[in-house]
N, C-alpha and C. Protein backbone atom coordinates (compact mmCIF):
# COMPACT_ATOMS: atom_id res chain seq x y z
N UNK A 1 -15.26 -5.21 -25.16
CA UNK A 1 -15.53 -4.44 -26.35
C UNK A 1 -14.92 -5.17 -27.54
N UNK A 2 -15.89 -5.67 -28.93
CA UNK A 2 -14.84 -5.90 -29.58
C UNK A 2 -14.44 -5.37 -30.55
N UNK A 3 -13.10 -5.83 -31.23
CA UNK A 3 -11.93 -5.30 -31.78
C UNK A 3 -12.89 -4.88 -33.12
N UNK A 4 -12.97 -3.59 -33.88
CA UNK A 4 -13.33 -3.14 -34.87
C UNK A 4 -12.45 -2.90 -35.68
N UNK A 5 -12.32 -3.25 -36.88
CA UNK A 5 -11.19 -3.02 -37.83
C UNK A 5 -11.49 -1.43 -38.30
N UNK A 6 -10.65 -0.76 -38.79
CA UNK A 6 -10.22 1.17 -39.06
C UNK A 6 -11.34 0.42 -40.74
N UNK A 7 -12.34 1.64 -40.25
CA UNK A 7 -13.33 1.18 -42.36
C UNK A 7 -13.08 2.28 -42.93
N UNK A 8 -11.99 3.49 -42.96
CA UNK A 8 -11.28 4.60 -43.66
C UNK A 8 -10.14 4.05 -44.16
N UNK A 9 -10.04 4.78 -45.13
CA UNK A 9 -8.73 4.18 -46.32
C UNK A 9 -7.64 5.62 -46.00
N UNK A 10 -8.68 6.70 -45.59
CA UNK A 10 -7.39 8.00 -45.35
C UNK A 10 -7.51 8.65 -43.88
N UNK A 11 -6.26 9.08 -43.40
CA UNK A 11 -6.54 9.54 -41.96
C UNK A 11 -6.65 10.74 -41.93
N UNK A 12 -6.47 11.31 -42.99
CA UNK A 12 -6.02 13.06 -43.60
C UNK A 12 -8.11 13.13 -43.93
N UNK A 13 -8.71 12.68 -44.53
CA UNK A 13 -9.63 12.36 -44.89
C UNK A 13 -10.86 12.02 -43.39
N UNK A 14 -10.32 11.04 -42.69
CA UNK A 14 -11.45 11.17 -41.20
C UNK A 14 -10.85 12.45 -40.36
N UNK A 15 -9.90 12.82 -40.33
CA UNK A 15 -9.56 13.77 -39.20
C UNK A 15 -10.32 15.46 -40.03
N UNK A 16 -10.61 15.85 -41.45
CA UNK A 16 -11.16 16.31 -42.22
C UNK A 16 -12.64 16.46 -41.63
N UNK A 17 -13.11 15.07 -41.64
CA UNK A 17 -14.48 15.26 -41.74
C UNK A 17 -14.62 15.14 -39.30
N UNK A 18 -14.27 14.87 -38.94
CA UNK A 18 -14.15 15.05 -37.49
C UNK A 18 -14.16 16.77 -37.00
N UNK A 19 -13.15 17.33 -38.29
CA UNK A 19 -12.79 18.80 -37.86
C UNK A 19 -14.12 19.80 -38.41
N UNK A 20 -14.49 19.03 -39.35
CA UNK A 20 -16.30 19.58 -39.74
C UNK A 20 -17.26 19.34 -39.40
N UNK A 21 -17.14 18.76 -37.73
CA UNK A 21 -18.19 18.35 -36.76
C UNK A 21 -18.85 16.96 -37.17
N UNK A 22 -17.88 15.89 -37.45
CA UNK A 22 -18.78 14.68 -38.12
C UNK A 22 -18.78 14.03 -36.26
N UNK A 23 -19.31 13.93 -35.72
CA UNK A 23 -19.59 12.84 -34.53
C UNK A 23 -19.48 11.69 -35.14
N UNK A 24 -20.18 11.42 -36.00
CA UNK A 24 -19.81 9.22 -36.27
C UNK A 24 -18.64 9.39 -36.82
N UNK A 25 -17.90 10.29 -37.14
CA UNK A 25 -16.68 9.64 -37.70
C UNK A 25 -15.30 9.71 -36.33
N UNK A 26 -15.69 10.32 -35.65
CA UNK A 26 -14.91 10.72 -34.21
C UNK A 26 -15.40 9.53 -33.37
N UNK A 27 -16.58 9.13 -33.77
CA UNK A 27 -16.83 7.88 -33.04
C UNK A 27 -16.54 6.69 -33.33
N UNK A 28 -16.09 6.47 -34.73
CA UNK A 28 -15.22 5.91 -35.87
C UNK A 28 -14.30 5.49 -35.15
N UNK A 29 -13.73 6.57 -35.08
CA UNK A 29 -12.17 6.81 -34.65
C UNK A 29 -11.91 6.18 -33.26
N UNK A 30 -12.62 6.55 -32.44
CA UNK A 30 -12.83 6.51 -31.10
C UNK A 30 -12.99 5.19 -30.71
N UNK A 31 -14.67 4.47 -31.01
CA UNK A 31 -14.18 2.42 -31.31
C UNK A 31 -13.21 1.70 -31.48
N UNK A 32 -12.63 2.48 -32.87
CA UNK A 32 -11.50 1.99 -33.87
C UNK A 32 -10.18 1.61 -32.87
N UNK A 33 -9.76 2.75 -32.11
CA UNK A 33 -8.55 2.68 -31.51
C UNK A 33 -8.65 2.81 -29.80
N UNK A 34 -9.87 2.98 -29.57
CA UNK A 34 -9.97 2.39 -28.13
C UNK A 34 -9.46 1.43 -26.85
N UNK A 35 -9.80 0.42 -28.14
CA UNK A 35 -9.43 -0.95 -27.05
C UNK A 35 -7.61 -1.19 -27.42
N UNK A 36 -6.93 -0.82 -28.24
CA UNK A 36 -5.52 -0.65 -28.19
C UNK A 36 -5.13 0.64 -27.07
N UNK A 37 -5.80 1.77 -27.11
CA UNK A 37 -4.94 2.21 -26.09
C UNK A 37 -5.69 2.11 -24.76
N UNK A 38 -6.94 1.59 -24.46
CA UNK A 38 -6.69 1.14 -23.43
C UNK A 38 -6.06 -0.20 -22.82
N UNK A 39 -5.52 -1.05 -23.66
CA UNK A 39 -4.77 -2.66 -23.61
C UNK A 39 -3.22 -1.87 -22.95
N UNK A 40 -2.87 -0.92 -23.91
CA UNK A 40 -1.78 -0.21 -24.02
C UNK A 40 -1.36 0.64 -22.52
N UNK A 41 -2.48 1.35 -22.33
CA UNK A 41 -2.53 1.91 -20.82
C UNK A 41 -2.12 1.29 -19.61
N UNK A 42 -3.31 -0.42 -19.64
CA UNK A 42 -3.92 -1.23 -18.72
C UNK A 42 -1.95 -2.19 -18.45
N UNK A 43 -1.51 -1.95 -19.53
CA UNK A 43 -0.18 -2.79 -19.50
C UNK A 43 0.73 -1.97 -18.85
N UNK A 44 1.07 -0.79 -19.04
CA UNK A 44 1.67 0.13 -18.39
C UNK A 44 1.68 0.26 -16.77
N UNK A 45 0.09 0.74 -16.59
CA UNK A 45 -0.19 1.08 -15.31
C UNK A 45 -0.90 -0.21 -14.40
N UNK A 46 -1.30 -1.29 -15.22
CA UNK A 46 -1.43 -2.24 -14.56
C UNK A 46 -2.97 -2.02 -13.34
N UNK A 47 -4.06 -0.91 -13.81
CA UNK A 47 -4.88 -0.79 -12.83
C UNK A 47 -5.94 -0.43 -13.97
N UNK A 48 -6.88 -1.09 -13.71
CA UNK A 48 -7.86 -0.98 -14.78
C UNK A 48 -8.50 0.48 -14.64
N UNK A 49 -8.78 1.41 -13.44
CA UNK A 49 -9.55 1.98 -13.41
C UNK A 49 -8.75 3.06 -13.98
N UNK A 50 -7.35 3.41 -13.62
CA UNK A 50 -6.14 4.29 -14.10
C UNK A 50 -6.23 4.17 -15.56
N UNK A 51 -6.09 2.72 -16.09
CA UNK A 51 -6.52 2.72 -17.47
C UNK A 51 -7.40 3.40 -18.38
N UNK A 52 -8.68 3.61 -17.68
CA UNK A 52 -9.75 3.85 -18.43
C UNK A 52 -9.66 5.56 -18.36
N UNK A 53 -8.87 6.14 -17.33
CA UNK A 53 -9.24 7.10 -16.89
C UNK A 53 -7.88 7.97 -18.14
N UNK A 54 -6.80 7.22 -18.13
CA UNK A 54 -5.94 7.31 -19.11
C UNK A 54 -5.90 7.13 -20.68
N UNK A 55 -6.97 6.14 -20.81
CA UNK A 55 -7.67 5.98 -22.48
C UNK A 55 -8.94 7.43 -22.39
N UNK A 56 -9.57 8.11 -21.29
CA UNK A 56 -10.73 9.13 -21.49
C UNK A 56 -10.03 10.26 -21.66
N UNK A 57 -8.68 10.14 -20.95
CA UNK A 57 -8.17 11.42 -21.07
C UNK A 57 -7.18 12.05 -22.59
N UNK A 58 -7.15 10.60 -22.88
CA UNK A 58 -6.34 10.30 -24.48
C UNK A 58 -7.38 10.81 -25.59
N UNK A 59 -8.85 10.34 -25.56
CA UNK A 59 -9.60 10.73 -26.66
C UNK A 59 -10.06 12.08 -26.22
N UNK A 60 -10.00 12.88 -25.04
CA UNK A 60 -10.31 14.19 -24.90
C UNK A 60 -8.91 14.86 -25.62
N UNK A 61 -8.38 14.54 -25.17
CA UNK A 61 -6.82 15.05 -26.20
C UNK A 61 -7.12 14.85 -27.57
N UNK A 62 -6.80 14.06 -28.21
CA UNK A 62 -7.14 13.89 -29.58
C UNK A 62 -8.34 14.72 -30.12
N UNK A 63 -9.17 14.95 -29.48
CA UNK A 63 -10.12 15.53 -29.87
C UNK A 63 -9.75 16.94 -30.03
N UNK A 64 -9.23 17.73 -28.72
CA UNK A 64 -8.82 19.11 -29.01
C UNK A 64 -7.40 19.51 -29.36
N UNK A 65 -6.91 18.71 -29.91
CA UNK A 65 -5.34 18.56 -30.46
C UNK A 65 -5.59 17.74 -31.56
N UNK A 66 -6.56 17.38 -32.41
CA UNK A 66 -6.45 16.64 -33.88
C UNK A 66 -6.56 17.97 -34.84
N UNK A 67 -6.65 19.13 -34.98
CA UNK A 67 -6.61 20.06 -35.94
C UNK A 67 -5.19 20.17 -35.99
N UNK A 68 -3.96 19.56 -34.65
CA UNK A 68 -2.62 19.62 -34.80
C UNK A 68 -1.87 18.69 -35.89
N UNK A 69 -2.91 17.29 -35.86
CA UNK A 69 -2.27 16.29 -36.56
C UNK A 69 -1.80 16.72 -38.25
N UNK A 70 -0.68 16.34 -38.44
CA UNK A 70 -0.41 16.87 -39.84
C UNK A 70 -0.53 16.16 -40.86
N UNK A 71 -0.49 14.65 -40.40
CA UNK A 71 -0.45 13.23 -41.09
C UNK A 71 1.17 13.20 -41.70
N UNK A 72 2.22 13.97 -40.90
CA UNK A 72 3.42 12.73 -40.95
C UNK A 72 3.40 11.27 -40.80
N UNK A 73 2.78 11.09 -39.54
CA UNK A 73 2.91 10.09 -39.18
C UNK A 73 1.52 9.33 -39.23
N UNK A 74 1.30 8.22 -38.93
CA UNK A 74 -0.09 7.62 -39.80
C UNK A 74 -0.99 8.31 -38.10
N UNK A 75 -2.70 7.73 -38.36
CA UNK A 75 -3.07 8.48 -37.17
C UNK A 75 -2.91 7.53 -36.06
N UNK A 76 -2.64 6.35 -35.89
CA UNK A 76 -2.47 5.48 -34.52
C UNK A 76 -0.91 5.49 -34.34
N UNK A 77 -0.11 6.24 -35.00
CA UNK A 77 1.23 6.78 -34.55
C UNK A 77 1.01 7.53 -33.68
N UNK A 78 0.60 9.13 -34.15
CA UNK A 78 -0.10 9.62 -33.47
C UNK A 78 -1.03 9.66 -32.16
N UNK A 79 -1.78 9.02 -31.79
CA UNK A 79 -2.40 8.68 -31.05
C UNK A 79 -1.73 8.00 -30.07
N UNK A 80 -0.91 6.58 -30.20
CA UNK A 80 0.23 6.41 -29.17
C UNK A 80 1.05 7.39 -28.74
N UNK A 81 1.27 8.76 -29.73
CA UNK A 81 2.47 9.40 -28.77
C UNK A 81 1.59 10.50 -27.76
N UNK A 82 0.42 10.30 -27.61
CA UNK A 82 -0.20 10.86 -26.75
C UNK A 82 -0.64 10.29 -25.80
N UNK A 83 -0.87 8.56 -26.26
CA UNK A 83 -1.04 7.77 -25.05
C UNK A 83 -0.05 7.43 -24.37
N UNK A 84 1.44 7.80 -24.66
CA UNK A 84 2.82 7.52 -24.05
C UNK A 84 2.51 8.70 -23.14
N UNK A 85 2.38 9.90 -23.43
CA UNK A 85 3.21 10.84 -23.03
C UNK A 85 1.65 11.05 -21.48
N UNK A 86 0.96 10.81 -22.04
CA UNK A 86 -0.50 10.63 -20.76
C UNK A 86 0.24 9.18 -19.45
N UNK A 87 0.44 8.50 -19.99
CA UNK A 87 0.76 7.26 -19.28
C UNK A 87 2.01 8.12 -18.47
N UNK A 88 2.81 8.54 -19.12
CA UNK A 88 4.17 8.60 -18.56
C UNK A 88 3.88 9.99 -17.50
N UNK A 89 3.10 11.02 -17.70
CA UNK A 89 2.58 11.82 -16.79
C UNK A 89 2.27 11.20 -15.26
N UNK A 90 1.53 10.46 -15.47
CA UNK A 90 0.83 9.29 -14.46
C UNK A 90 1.89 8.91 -13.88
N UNK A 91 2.95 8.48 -14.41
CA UNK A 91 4.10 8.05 -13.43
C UNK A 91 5.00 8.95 -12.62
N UNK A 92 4.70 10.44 -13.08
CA UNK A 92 5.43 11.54 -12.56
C UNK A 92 5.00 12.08 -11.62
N UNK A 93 3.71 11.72 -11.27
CA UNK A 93 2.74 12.14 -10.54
C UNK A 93 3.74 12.26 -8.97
N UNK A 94 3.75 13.20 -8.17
CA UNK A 94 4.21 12.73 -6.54
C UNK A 94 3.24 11.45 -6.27
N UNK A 95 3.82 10.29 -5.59
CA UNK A 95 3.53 9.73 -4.98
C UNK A 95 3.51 9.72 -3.04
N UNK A 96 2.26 9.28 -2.82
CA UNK A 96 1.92 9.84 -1.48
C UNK A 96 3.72 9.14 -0.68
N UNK A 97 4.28 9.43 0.10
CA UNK A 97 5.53 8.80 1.24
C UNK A 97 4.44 7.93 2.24
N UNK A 98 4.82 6.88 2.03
CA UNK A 98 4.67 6.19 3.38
C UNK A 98 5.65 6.01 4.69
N UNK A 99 5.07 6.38 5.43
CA UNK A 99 6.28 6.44 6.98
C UNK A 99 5.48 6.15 8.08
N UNK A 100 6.01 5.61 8.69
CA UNK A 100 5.97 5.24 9.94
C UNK A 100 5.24 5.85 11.17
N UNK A 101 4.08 5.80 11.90
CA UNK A 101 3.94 6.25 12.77
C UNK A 101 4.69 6.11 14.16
N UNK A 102 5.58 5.64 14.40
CA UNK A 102 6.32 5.91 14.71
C UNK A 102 7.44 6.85 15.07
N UNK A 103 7.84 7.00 13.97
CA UNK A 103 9.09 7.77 13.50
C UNK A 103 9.07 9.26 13.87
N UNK A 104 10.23 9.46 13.95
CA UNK A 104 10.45 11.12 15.10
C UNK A 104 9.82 12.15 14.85
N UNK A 105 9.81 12.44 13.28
CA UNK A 105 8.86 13.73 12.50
C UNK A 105 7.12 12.84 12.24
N UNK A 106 6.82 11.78 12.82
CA UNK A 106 5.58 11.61 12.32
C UNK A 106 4.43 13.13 13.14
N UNK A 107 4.76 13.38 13.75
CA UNK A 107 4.01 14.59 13.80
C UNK A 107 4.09 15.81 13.43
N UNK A 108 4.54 15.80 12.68
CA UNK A 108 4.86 17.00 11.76
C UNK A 108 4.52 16.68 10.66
N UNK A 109 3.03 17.49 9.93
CA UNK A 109 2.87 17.68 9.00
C UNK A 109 2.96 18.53 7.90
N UNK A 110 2.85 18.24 6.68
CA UNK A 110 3.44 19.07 5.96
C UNK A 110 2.40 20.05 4.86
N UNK A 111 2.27 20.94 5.16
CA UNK A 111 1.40 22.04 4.59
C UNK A 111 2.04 22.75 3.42
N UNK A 112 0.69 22.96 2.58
CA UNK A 112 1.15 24.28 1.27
C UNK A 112 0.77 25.20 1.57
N UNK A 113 1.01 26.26 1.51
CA UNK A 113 0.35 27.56 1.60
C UNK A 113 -0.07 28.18 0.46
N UNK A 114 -1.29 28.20 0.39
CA UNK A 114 -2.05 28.66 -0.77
C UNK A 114 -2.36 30.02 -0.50
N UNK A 115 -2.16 30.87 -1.47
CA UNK A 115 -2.95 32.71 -1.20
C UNK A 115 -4.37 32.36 -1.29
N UNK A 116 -4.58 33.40 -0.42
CA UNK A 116 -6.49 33.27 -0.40
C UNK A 116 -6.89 33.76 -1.67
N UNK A 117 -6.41 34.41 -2.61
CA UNK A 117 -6.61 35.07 -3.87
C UNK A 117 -6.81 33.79 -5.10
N UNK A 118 -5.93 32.69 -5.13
CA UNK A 118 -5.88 31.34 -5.78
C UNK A 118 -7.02 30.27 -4.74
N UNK A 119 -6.89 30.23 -3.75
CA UNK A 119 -8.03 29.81 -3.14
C UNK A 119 -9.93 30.49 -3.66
N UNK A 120 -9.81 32.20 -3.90
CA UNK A 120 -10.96 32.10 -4.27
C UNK A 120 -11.35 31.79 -5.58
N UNK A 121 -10.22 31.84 -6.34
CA UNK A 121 -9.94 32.12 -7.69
C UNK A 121 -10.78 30.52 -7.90
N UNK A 122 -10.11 29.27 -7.06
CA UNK A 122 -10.21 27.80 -7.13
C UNK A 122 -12.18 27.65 -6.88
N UNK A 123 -12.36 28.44 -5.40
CA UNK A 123 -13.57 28.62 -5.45
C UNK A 123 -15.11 28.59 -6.09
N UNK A 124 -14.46 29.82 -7.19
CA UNK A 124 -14.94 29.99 -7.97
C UNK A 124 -15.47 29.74 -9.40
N UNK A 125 -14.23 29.01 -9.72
CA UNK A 125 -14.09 27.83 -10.76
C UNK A 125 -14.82 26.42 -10.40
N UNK A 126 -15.10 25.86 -9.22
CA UNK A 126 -15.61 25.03 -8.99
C UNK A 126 -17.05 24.90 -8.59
N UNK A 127 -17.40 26.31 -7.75
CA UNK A 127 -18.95 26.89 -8.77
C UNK A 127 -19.66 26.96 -10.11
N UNK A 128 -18.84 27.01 -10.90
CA UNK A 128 -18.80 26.89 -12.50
C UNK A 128 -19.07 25.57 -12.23
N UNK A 129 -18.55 24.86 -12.08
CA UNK A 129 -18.22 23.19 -12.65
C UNK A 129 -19.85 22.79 -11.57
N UNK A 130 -20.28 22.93 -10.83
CA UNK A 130 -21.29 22.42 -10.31
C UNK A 130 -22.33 23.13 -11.14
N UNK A 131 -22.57 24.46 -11.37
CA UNK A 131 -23.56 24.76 -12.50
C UNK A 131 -23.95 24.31 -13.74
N UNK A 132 -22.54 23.70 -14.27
CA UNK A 132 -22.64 23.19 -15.21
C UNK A 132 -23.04 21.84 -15.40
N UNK A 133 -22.65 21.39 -14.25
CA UNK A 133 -23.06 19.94 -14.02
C UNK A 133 -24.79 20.05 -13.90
N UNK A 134 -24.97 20.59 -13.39
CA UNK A 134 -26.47 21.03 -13.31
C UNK A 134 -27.29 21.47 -14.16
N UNK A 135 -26.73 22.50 -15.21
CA UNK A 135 -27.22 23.03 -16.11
C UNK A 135 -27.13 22.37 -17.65
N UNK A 136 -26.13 21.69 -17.67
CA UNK A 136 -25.83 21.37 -19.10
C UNK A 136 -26.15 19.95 -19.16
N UNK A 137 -25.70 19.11 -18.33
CA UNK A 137 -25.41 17.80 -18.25
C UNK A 137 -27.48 17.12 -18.04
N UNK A 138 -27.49 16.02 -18.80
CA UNK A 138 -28.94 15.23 -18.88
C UNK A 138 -28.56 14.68 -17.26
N UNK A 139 -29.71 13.69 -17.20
CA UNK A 139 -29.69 13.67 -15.60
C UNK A 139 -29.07 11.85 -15.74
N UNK A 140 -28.89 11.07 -16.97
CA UNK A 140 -27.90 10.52 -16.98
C UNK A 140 -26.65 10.49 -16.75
N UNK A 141 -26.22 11.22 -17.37
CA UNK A 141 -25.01 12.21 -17.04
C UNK A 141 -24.52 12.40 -15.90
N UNK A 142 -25.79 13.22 -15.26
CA UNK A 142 -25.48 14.06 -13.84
C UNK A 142 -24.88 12.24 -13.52
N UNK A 143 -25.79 11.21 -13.16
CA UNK A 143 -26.18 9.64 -12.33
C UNK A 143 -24.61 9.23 -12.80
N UNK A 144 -24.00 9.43 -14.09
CA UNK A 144 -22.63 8.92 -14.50
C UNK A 144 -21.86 9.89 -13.80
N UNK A 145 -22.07 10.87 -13.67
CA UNK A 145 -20.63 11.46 -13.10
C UNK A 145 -20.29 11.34 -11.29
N UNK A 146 -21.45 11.22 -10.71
CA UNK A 146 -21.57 11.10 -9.95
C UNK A 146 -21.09 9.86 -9.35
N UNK A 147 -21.55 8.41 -10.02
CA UNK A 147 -20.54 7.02 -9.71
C UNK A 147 -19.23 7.40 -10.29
N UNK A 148 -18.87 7.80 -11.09
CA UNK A 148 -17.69 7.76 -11.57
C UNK A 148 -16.61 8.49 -10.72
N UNK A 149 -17.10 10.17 -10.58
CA UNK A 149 -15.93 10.99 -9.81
C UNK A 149 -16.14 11.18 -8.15
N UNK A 150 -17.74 10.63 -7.42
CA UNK A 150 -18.05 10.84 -6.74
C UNK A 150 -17.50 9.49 -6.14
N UNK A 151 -18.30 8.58 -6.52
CA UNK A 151 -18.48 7.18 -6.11
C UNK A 151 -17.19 6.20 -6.34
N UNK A 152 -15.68 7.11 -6.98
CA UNK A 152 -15.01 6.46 -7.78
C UNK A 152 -15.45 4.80 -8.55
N UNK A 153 -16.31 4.95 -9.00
CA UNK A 153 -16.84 3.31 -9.65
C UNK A 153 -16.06 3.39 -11.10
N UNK A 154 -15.89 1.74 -11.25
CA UNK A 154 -14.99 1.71 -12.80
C UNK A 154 -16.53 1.60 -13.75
N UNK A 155 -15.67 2.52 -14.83
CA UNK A 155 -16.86 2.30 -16.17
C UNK A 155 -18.05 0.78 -16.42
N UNK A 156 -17.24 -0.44 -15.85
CA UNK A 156 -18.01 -1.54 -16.13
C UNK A 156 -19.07 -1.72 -15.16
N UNK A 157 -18.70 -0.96 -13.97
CA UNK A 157 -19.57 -1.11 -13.01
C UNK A 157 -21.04 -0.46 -13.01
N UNK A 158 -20.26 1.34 -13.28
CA UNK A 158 -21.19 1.92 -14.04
C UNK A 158 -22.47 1.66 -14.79
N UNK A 159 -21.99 0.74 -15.92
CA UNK A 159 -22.61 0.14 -17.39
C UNK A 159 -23.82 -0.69 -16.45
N UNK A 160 -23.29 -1.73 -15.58
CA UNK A 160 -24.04 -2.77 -15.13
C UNK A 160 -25.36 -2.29 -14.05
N UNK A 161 -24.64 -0.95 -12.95
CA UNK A 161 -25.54 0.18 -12.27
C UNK A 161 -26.98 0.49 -13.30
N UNK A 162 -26.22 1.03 -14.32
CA UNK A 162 -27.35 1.94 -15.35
C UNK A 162 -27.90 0.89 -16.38
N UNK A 163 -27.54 -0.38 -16.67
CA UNK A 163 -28.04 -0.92 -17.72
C UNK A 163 -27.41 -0.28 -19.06
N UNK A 164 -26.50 0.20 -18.92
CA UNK A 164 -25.98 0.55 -20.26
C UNK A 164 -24.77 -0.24 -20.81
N UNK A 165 -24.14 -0.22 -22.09
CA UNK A 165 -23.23 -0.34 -22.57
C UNK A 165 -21.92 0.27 -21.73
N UNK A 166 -20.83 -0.47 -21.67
CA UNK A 166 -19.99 0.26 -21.62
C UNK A 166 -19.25 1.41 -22.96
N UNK A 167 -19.61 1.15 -23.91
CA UNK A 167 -19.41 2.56 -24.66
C UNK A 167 -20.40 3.29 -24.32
N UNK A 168 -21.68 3.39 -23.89
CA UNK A 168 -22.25 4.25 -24.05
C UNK A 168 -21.72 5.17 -22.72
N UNK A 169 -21.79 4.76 -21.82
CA UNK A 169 -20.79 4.88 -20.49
C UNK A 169 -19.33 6.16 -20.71
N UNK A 170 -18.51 5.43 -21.62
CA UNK A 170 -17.79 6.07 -21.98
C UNK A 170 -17.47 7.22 -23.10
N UNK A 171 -18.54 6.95 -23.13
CA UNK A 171 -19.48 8.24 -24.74
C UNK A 171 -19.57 9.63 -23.98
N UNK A 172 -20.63 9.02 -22.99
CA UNK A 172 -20.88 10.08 -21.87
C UNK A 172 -19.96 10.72 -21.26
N UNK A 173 -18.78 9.98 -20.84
CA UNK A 173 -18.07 10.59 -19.40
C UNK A 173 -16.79 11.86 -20.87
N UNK A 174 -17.03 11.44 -21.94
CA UNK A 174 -15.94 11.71 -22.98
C UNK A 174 -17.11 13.26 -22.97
N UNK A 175 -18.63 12.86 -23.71
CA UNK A 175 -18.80 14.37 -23.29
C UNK A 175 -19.39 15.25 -22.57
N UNK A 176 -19.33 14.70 -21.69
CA UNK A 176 -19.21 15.87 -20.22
C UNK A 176 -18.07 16.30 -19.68
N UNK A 177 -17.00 15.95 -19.90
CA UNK A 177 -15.63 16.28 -19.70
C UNK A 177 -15.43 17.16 -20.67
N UNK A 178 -15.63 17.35 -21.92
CA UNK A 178 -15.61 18.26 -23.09
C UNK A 178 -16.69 19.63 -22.47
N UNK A 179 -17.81 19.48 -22.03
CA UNK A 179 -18.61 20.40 -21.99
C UNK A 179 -17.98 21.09 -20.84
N UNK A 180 -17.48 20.10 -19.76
CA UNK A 180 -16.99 20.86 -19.00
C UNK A 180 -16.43 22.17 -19.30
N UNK A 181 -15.20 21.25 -19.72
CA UNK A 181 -13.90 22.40 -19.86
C UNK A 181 -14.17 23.30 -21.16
N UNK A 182 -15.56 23.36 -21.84
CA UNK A 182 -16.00 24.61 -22.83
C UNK A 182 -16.28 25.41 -22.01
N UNK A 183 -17.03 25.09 -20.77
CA UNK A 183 -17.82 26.58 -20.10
C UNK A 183 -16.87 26.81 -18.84
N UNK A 184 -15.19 25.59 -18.40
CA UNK A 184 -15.02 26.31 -17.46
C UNK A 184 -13.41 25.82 -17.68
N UNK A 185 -13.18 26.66 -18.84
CA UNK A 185 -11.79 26.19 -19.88
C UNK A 185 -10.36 26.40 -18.34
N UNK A 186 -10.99 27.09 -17.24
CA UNK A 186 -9.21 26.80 -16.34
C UNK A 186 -9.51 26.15 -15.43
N UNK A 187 -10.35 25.60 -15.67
CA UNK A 187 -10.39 24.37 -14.46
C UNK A 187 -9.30 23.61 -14.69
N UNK A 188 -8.72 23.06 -15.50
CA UNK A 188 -7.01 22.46 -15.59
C UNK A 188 -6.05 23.03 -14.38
N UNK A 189 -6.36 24.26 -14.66
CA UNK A 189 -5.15 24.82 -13.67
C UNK A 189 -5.54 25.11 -12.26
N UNK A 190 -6.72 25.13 -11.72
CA UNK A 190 -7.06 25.02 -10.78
C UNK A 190 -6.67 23.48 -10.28
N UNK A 191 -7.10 22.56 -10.83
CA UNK A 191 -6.75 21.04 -10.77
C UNK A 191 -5.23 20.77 -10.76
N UNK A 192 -4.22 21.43 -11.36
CA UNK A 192 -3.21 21.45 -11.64
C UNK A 192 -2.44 21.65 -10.24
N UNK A 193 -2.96 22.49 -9.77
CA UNK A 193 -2.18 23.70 -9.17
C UNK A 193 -2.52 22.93 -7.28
């Protein structure tokens, strides 16, 4: 992707016209500071696909957290302290234990116990998310989400699958992840949980 220089003189001024539904200027934005936080990510976590998945999850943030920005700080201040605090999540994550088959407790596994009440609750939420996938999403879309969350494939692979751009690639996966979570806003916590 290459490097696009910021063509706004005010950030108080694009985050303005973004919050009055401007798409090219969110897409502005979005070009503009892309390839820094995904460089930024890719250095951190050192895995390209973690990267990308960490720069999609950065401009879905920004997007429903820029009516927060106050312009203390300039907007790629901003924007790093969300790509810190995304990155640094990622590292908090449990990591799976590796042990030994061998070893005295390897047969003993270790279970959560979920209430069947949060189980249907999860259920049910993930009915949503297949309707929607179905209902809302173009059948591009459907073909992108499907390599992407199904197929785990990285965005470039994607691009080269479909003949597309990799922005356009990442245009997409930015809004179907938005549409998602409009029609099935707790899927977070189902995912969470």
């Amino acid at each position: 992707m290459p490097q696009i220089t910021k063509t706004w003189t005010d950030d108080g001024e694009l985050v303005a016209r973004i919050l009055e539904g401007s798409q090219e200027h969110f897409e502005m934005l979005y070009r503009s500071y892309f390839p820094r936080v995904y460089r930024f990510a890719l250095k951190r976590l050192g895995d390209p696909g973690e990267a990308e998945d960490v720069t999609q999850e950065v401009f879905f943030t920004v997007f429903n957290a820029l009516e927060n920005f106050e312009g203390k700080s300039s907007l790629l201040v901003w924007i790093f302290g969300i790509t810190r605090n995304t990155v640094n999540r990622r590292f908090r994550k449990a990591r799976p234990r590796l042990a030994s088959l061998d070893a005295d407790d390897a047969g003993e596994v270790a279970t959560q116990s979920a209430s069947g009440e949060r189980i249907l609750d999860a259920s049910r939420t993930l009915e949503r998310c297949e309707t929607v996938i179905a209902t809302e999403l173009t059948p591009l879309q459907r073909r992108i989400f499907h390599l992407k969350h199904l197929r785990c494939q990285p965005v470039r692979a994607i691009a080269v699958a479909l003949g597309k751009s990799e922005d356009a690639i990442k245009a997409n996966l930015y809004r179907m992840r938005r549409a998602i979570s409009e029609q099935v806003p707790d899927l977070d916590s189902v995912l969470d949980s």
